[in-house]
C-alpha atoms as a PDB file:
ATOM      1  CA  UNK A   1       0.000   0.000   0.000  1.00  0.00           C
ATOM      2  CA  UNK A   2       1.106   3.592  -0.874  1.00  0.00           C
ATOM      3  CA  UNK A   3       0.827   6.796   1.458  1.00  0.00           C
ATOM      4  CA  UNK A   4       2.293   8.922  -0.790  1.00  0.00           C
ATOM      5  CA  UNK A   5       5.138   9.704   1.643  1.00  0.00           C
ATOM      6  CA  UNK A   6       7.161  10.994  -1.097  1.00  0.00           C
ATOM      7  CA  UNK A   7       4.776  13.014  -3.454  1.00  0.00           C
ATOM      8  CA  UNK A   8       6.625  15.942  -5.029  1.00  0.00           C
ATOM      9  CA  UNK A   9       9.920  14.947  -4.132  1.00  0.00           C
ATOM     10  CA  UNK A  10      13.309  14.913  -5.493  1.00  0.00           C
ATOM     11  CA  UNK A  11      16.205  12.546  -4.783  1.00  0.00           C
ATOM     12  CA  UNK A  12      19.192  10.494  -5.452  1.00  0.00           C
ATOM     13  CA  UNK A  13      19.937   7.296  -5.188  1.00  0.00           C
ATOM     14  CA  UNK A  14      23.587   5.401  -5.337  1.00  0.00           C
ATOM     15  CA  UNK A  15      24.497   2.247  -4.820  1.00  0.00           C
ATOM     16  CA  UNK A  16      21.495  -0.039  -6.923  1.00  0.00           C
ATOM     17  CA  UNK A  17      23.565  -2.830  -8.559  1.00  0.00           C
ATOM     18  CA  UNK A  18      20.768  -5.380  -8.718  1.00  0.00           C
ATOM     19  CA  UNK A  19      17.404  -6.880  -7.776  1.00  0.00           C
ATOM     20  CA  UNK A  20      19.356  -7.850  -4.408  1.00  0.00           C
ATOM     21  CA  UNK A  21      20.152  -4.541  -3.540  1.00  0.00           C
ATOM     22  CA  UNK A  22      18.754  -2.539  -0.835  1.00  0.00           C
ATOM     23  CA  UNK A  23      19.055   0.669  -3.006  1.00  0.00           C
ATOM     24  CA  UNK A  24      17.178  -1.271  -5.809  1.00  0.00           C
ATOM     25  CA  UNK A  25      14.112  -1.977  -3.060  1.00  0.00           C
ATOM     26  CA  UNK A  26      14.567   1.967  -1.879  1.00  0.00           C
ATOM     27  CA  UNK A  27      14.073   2.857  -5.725  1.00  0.00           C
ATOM     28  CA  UNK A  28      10.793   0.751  -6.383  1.00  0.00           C
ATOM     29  CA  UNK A  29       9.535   2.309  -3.169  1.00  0.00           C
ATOM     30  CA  UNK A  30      10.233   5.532  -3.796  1.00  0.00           C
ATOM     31  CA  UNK A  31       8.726   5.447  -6.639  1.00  0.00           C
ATOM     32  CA  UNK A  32       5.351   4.024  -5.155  1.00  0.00           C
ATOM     33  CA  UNK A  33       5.690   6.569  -3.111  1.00  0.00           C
ATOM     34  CA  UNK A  34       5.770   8.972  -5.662  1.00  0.00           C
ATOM     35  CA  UNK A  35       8.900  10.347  -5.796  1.00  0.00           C
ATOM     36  CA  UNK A  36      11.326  11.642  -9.028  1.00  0.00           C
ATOM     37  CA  UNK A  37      14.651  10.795  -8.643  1.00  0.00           C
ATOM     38  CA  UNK A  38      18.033   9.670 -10.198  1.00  0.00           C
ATOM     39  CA  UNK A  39      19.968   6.745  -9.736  1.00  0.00           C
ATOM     40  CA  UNK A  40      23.669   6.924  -9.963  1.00  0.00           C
ATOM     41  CA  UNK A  41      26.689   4.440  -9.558  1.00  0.00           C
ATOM     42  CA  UNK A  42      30.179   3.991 -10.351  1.00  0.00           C
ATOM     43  CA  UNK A  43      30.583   3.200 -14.285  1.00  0.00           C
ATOM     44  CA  UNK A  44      32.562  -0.402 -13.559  1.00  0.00           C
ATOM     45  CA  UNK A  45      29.668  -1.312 -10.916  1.00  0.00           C
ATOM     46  CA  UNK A  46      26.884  -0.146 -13.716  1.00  0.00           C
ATOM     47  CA  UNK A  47      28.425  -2.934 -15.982  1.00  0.00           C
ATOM     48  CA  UNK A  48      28.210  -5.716 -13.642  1.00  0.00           C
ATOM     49  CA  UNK A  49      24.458  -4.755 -12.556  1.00  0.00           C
ATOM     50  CA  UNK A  50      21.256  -4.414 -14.194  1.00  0.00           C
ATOM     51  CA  UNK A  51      20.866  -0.528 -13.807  1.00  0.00           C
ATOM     52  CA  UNK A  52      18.993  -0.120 -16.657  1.00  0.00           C
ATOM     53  CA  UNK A  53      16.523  -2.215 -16.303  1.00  0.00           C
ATOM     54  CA  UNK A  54      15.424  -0.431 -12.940  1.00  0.00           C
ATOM     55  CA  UNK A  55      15.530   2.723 -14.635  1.00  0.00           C
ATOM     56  CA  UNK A  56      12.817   1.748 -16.999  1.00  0.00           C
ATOM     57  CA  UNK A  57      10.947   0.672 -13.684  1.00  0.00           C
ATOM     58  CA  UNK A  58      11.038   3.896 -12.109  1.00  0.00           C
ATOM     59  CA  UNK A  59      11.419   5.968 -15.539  1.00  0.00           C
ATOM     60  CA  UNK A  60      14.304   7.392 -13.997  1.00  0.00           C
ATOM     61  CA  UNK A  61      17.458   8.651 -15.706  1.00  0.00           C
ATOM     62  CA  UNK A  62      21.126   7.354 -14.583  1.00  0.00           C
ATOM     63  CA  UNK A  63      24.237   9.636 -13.886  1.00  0.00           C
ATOM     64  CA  UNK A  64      27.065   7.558 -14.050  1.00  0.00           C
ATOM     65  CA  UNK A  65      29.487   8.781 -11.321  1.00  0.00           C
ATOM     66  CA  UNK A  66      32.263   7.416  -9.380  1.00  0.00           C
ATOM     67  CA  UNK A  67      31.116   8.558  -5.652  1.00  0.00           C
ATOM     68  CA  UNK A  68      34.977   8.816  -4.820  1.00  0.00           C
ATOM     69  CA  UNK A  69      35.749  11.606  -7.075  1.00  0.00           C
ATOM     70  CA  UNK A  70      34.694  14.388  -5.838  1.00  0.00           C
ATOM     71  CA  UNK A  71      34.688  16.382  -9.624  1.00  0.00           C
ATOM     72  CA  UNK A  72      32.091  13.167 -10.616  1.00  0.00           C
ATOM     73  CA  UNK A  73      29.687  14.267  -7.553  1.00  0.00           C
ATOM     74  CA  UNK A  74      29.924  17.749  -8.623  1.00  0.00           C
ATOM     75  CA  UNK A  75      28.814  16.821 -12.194  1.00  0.00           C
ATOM     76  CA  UNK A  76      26.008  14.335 -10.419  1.00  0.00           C
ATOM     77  CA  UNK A  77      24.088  17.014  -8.471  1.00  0.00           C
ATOM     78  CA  UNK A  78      24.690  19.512 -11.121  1.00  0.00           C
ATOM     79  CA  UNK A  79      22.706  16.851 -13.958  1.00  0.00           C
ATOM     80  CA  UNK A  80      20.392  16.135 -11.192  1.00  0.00           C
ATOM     81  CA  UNK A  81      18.859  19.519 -10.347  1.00  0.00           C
ATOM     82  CA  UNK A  82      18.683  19.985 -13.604  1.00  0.00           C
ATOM     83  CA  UNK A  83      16.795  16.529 -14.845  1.00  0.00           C
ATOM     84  CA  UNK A  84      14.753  17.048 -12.078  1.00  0.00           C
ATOM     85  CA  UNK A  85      13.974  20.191 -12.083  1.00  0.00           C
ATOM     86  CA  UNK A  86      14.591  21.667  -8.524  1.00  0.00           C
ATOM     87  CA  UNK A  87      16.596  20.951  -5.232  1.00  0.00           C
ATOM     88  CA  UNK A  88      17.102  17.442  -3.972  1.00  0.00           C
ATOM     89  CA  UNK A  89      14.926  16.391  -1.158  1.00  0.00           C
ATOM     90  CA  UNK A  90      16.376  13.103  -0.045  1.00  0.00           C
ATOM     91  CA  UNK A  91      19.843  11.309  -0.885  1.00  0.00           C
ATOM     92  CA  UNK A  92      20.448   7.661   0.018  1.00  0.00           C
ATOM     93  CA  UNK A  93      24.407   6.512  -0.179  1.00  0.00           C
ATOM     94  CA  UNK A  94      24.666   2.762   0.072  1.00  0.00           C
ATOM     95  CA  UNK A  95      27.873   2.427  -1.175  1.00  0.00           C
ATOM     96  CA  UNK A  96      30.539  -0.471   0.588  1.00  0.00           C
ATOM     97  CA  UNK A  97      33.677  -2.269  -1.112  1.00  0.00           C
ATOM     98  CA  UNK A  98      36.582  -3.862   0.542  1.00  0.00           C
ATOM     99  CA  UNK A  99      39.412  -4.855  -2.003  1.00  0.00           C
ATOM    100  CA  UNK A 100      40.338  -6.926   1.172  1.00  0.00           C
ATOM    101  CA  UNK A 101      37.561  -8.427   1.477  1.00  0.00           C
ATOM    102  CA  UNK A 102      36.984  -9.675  -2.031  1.00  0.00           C
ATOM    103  CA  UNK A 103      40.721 -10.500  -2.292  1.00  0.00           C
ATOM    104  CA  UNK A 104      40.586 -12.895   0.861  1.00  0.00           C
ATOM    105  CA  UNK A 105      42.722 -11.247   2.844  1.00  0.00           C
ATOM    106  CA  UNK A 106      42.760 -11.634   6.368  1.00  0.00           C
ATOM    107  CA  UNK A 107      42.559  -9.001   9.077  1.00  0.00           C
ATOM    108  CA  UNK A 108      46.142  -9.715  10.086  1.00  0.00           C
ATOM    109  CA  UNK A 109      48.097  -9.537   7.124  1.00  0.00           C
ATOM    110  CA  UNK A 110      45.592  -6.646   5.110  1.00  0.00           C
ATOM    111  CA  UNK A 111      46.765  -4.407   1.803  1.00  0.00           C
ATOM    112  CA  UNK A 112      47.178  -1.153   3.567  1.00  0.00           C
ATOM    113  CA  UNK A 113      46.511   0.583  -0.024  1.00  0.00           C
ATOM    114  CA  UNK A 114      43.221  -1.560  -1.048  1.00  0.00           C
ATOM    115  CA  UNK A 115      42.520  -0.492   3.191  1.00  0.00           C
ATOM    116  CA  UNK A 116      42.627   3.021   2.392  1.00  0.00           C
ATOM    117  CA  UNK A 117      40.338   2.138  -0.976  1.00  0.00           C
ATOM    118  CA  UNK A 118      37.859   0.390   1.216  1.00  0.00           C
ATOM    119  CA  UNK A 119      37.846   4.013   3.495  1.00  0.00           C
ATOM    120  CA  UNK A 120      37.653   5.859   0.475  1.00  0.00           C
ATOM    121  CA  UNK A 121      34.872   4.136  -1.254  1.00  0.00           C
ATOM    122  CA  UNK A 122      32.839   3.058   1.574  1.00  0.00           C
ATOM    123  CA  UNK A 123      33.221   6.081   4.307  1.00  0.00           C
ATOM    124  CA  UNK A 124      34.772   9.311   3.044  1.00  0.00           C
ATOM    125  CA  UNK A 125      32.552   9.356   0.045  1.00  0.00           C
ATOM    126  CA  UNK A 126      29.929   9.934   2.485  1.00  0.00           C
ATOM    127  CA  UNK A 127      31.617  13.345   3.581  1.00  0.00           C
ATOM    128  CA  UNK A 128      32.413  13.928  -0.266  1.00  0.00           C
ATOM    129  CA  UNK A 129      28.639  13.444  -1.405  1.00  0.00           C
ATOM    130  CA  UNK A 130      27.503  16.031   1.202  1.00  0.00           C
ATOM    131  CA  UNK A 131      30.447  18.583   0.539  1.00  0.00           C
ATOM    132  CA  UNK A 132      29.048  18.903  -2.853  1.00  0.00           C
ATOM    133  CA  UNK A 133      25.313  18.882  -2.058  1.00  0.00           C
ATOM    134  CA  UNK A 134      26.439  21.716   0.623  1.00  0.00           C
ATOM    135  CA  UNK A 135      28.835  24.169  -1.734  1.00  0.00           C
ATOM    136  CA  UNK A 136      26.446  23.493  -4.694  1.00  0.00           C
ATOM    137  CA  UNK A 137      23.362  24.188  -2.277  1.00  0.00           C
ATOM    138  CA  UNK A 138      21.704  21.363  -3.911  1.00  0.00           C
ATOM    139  CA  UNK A 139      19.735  20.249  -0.827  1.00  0.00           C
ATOM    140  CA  UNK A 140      15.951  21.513  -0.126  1.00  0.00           C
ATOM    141  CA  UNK A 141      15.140  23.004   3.406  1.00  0.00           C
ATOM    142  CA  UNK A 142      14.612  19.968   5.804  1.00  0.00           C
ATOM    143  CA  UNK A 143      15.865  17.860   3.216  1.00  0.00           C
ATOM    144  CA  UNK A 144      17.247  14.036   4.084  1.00  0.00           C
ATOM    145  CA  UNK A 145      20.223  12.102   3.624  1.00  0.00           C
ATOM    146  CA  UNK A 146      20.880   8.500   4.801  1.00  0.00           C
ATOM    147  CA  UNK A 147      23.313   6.387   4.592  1.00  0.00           C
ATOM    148  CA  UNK A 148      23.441   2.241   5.171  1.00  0.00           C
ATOM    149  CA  UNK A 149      25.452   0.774   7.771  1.00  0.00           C
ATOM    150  CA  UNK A 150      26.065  -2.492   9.925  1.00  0.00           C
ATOM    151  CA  UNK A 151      26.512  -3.121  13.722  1.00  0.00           C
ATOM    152  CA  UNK A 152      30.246  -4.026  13.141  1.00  0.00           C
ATOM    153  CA  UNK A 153      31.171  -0.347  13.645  1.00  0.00           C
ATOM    154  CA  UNK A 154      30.653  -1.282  17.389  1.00  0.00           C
ATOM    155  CA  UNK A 155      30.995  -4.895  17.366  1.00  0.00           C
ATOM    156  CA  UNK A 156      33.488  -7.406  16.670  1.00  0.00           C
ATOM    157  CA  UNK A 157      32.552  -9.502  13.207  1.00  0.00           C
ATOM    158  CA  UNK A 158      35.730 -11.128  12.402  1.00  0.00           C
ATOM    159  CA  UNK A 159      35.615 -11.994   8.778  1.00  0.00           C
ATOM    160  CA  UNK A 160      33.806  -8.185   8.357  1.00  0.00           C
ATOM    161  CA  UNK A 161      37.508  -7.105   8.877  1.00  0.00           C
ATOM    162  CA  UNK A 162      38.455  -3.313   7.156  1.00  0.00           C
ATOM    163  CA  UNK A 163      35.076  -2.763   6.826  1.00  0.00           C
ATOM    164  CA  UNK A 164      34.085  -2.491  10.301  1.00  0.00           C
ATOM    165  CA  UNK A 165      36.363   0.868  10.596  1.00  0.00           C
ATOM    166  CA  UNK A 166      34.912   1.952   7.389  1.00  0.00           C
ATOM    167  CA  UNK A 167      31.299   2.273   8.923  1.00  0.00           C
ATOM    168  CA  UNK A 168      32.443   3.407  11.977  1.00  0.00           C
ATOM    169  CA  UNK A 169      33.633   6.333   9.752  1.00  0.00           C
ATOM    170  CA  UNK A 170      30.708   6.341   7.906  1.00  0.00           C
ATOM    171  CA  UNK A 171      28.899   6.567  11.067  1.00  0.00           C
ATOM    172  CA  UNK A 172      30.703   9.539  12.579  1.00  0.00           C
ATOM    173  CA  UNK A 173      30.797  11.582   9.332  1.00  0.00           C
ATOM    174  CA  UNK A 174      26.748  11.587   9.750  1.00  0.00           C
ATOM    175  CA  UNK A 175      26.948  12.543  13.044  1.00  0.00           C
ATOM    176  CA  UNK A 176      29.307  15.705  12.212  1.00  0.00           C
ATOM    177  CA  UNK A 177      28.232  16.091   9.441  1.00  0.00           C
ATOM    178  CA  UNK A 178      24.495  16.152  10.464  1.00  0.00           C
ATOM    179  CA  UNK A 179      25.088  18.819  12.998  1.00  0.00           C
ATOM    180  CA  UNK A 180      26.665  21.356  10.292  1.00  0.00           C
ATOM    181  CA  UNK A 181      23.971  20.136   7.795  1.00  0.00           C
ATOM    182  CA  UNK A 182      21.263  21.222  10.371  1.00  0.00           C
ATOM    183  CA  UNK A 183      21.883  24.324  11.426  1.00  0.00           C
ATOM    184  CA  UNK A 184      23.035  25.756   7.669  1.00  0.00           C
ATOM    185  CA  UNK A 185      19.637  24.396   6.230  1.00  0.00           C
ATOM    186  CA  UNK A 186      17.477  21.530   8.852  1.00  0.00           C
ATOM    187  CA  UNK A 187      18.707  19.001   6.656  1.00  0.00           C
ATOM    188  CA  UNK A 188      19.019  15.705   8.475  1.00  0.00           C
ATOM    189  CA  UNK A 189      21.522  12.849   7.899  1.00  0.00           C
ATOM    190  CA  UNK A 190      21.539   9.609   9.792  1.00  0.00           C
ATOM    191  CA  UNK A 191      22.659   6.316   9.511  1.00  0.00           C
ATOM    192  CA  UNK A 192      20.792   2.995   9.188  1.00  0.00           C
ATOM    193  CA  UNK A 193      22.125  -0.081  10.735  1.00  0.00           C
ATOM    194  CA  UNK A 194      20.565  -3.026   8.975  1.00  0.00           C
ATOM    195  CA  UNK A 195      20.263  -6.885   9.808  1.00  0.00           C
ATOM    196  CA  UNK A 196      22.975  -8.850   7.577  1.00  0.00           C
ATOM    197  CA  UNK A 197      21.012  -9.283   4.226  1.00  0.00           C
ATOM    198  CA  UNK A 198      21.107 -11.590   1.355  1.00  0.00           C
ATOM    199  CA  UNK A 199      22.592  -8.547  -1.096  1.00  0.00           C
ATOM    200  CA  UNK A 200      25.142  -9.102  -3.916  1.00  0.00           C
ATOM    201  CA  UNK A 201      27.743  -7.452  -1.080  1.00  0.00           C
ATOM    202  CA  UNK A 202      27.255  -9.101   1.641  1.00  0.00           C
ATOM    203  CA  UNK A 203      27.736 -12.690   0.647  1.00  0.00           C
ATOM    204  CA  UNK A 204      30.763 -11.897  -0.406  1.00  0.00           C
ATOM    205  CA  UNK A 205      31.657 -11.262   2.932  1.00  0.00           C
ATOM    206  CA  UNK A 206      33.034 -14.633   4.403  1.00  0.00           C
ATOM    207  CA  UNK A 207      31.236 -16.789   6.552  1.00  0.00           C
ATOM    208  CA  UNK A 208      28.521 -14.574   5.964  1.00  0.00           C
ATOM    209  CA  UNK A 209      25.989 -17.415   5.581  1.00  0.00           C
ATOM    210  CA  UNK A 210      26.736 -18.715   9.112  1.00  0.00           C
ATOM    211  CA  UNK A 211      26.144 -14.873  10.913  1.00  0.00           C
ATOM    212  CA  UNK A 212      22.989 -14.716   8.579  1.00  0.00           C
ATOM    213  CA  UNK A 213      21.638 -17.627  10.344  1.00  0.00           C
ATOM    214  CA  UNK A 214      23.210 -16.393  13.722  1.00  0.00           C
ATOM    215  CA  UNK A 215      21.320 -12.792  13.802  1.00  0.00           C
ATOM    216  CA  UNK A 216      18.155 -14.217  12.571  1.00  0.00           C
ATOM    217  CA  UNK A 217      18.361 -16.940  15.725  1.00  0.00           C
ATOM    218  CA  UNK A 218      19.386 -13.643  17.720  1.00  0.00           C
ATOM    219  CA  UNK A 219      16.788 -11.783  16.900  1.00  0.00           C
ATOM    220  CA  UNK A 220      12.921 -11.617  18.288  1.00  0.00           C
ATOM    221  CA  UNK A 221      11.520 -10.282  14.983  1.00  0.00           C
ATOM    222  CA  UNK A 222      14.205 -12.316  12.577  1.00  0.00           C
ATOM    223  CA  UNK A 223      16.403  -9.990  10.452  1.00  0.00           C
ATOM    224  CA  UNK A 224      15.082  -7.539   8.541  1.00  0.00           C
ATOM    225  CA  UNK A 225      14.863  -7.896   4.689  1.00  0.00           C
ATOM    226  CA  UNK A 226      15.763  -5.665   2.348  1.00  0.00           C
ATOM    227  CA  UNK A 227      11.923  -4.349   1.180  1.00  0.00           C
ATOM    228  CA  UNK A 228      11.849  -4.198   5.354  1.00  0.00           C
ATOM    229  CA  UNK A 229      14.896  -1.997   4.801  1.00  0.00           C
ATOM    230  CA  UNK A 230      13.193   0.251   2.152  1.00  0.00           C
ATOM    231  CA  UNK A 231      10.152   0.773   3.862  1.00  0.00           C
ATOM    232  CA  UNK A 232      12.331   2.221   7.057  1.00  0.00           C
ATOM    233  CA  UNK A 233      14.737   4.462   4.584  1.00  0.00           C
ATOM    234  CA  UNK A 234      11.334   6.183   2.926  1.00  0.00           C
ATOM    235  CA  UNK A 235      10.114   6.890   6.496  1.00  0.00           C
ATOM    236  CA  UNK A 236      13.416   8.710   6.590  1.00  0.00           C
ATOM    237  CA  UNK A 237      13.184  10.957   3.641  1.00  0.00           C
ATOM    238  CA  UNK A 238       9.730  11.617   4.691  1.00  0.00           C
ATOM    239  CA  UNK A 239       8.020  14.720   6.339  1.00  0.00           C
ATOM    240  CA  UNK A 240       7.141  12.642   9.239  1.00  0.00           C
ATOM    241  CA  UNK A 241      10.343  12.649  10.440  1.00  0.00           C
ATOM    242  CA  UNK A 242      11.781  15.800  10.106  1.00  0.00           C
ATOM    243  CA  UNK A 243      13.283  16.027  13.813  1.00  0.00           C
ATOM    244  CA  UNK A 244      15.605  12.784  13.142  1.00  0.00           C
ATOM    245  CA  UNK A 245      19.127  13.466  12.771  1.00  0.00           C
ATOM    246  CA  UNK A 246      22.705  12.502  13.645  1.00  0.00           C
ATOM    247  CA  UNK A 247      21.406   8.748  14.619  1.00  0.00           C
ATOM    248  CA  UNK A 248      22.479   6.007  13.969  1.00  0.00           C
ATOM    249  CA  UNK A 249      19.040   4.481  13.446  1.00  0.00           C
ATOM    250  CA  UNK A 250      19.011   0.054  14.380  1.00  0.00           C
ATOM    251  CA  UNK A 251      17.102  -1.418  12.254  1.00  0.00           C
ATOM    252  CA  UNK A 252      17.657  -5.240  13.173  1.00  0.00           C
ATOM    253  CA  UNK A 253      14.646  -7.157  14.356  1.00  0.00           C
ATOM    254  CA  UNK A 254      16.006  -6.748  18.149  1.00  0.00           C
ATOM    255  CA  UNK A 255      19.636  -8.254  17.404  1.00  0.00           C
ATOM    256  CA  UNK A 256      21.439  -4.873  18.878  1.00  0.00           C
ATOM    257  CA  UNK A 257      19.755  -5.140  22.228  1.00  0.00           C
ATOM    258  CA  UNK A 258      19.824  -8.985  22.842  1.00  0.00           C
ATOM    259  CA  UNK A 259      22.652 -10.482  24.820  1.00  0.00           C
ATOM    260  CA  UNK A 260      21.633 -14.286  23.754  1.00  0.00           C
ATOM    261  CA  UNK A 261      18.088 -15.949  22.606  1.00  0.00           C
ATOM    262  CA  UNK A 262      16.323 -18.935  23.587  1.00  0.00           C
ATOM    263  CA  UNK A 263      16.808 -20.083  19.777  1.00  0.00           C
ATOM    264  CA  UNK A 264      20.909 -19.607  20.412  1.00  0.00           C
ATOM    265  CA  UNK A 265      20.985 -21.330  23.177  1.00  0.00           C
ATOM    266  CA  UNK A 266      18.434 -24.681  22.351  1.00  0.00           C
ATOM    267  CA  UNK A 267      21.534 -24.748  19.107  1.00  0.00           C
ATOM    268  CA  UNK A 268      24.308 -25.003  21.264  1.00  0.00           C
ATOM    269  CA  UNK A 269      22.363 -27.691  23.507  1.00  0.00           C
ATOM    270  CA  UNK A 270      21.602 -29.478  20.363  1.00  0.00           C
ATOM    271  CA  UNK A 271      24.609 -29.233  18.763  1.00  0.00           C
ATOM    272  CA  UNK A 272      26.570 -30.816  22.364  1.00  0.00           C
ATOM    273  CA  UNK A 273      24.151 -33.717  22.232  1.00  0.00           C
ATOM    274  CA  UNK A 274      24.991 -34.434  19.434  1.00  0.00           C
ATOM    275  CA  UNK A 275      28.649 -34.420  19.854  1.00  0.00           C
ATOM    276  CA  UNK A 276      28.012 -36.532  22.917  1.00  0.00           C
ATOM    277  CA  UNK A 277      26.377 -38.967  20.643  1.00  0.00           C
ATOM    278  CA  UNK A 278      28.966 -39.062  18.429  1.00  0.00           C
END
């Protein structure tokens, strides 16, 4: 069901690589909410995905840009006022790469330059994206911006690895950069810290399979999908909200505030009987 949450606004979206993706679920909804927006990625990312396709969906226009390069933003808000005909109302950055990561390497023995790549891509384009939207006064008046997150800023997910410092960068450039934001126009920025989901990014992520089924257990709603995801991020660009800001916002089914779960705990019985047995 549609409220029209969005009705007469503008935004940008980065980061929709494929049916999978959270941004792809935040573009459908957005739409059924009755928003215009653009979608953007970087151009190597737009090749693997099925951009295009989504576009159609949405009859929205893509701006190819490379979120780390800050004269590619500059060019993406300029095309996007433009196309759309007015200020930008809401921006969503869910953006995250770890060369590290994808290469296999582990925490102990990391590639200091593909670390400061995963910093680069999945953090300080964060402060980039708003630098822009602030010299180019791109934003509207009590505009949003929200970026995607995971608990392993604060918590210790070993095979996460250069990552975890990435969105705990990602998580204090909202909160700084939230407090300039509001007072030079009420714009908001917060973070949201989803449940692990079944995107195209985080399986890559080793052993991610076995923390998938780990939260869910942990958690007295089960993790939160990706449409579950979308349907939190339009509450965020959204009027009704307008006095957010500078949080980081947990959206994980209960997994943040549990210490263990009767579901945890009846596996590890089950799983010593049955080494017993053995």
């Amino acid at each position: 069901m549609a409220y029209n949450l969005l009705k007469g606004k503008r935004g940008i979206i980065f980061g929709a690589l494929d049916e999978k993706s959270i941004a792809w679920k935040v573009a459908l909804k957005a739409k059924e909410e009755g928003a215009e927006f653009v979608l953007t990625n970087a151009p190597l990312a737009m090749r693997m995905g099925a951009i295009n396709k989504l576009a159609e969906e949405c009859n929205a226009q893509i701006i190819p840009a490379d979120a780390t390069s800050v004269e590619d933003l500059e060019n993406l808000f300029k095309q996007a006022t433009e196309i759309l005909g007015g200020k930008i109302d809401f921006v969503l950055h869910s953006i995250g790469m770890s060369p590290n990561i994808r290469k296999g390497k582990d925490y102990g023995d990391l590639n200091y330059e593909w670390f400061q790549k995963t910093l680069d891509i999945s953090a300080l384009s964060f402060h980039k994206v708003m630098h822009v939207a602030e010299k180019q006064d791109a934003m509207s008046e009590w505009g949003s911006i929200v970026a995607l997150t995971y608990i392993a800023a604060q918590r210790v997910f070993p095979d996460y690895t250069d990552m975890s410092q990435a969105k705990a960068v990602l998580e204090s450039i909202a909160r700084n950069y939230g407090y300039r934001f509001a007072k030079l126009k009420n714009v908001r920025v917060n973070t949201i810290s989803q449940s692990p989901t079944m995107t195209t990014a985080g399986t890559g992520v080793g052993g991610f399979d076995a923390f998938f089924d780990y939260a869910d257990k942990m958690s007295p709603l089960g993790n939160a999908t990706a449409e579950d995801c979308a349907n939190y991020t339009i509450m965020m660009f959204s009027d009704l909200t307008r006095k957010v800001t500078m949080q980081n916002l947990m959206h994980d089914g209960g997994f943040s505030s549990m210490g263990i779960s009767e579901d945890v705990v009846n596996m590890i019985y089950q799983n010593q009987k049955q080494e017993a047995n053995s």
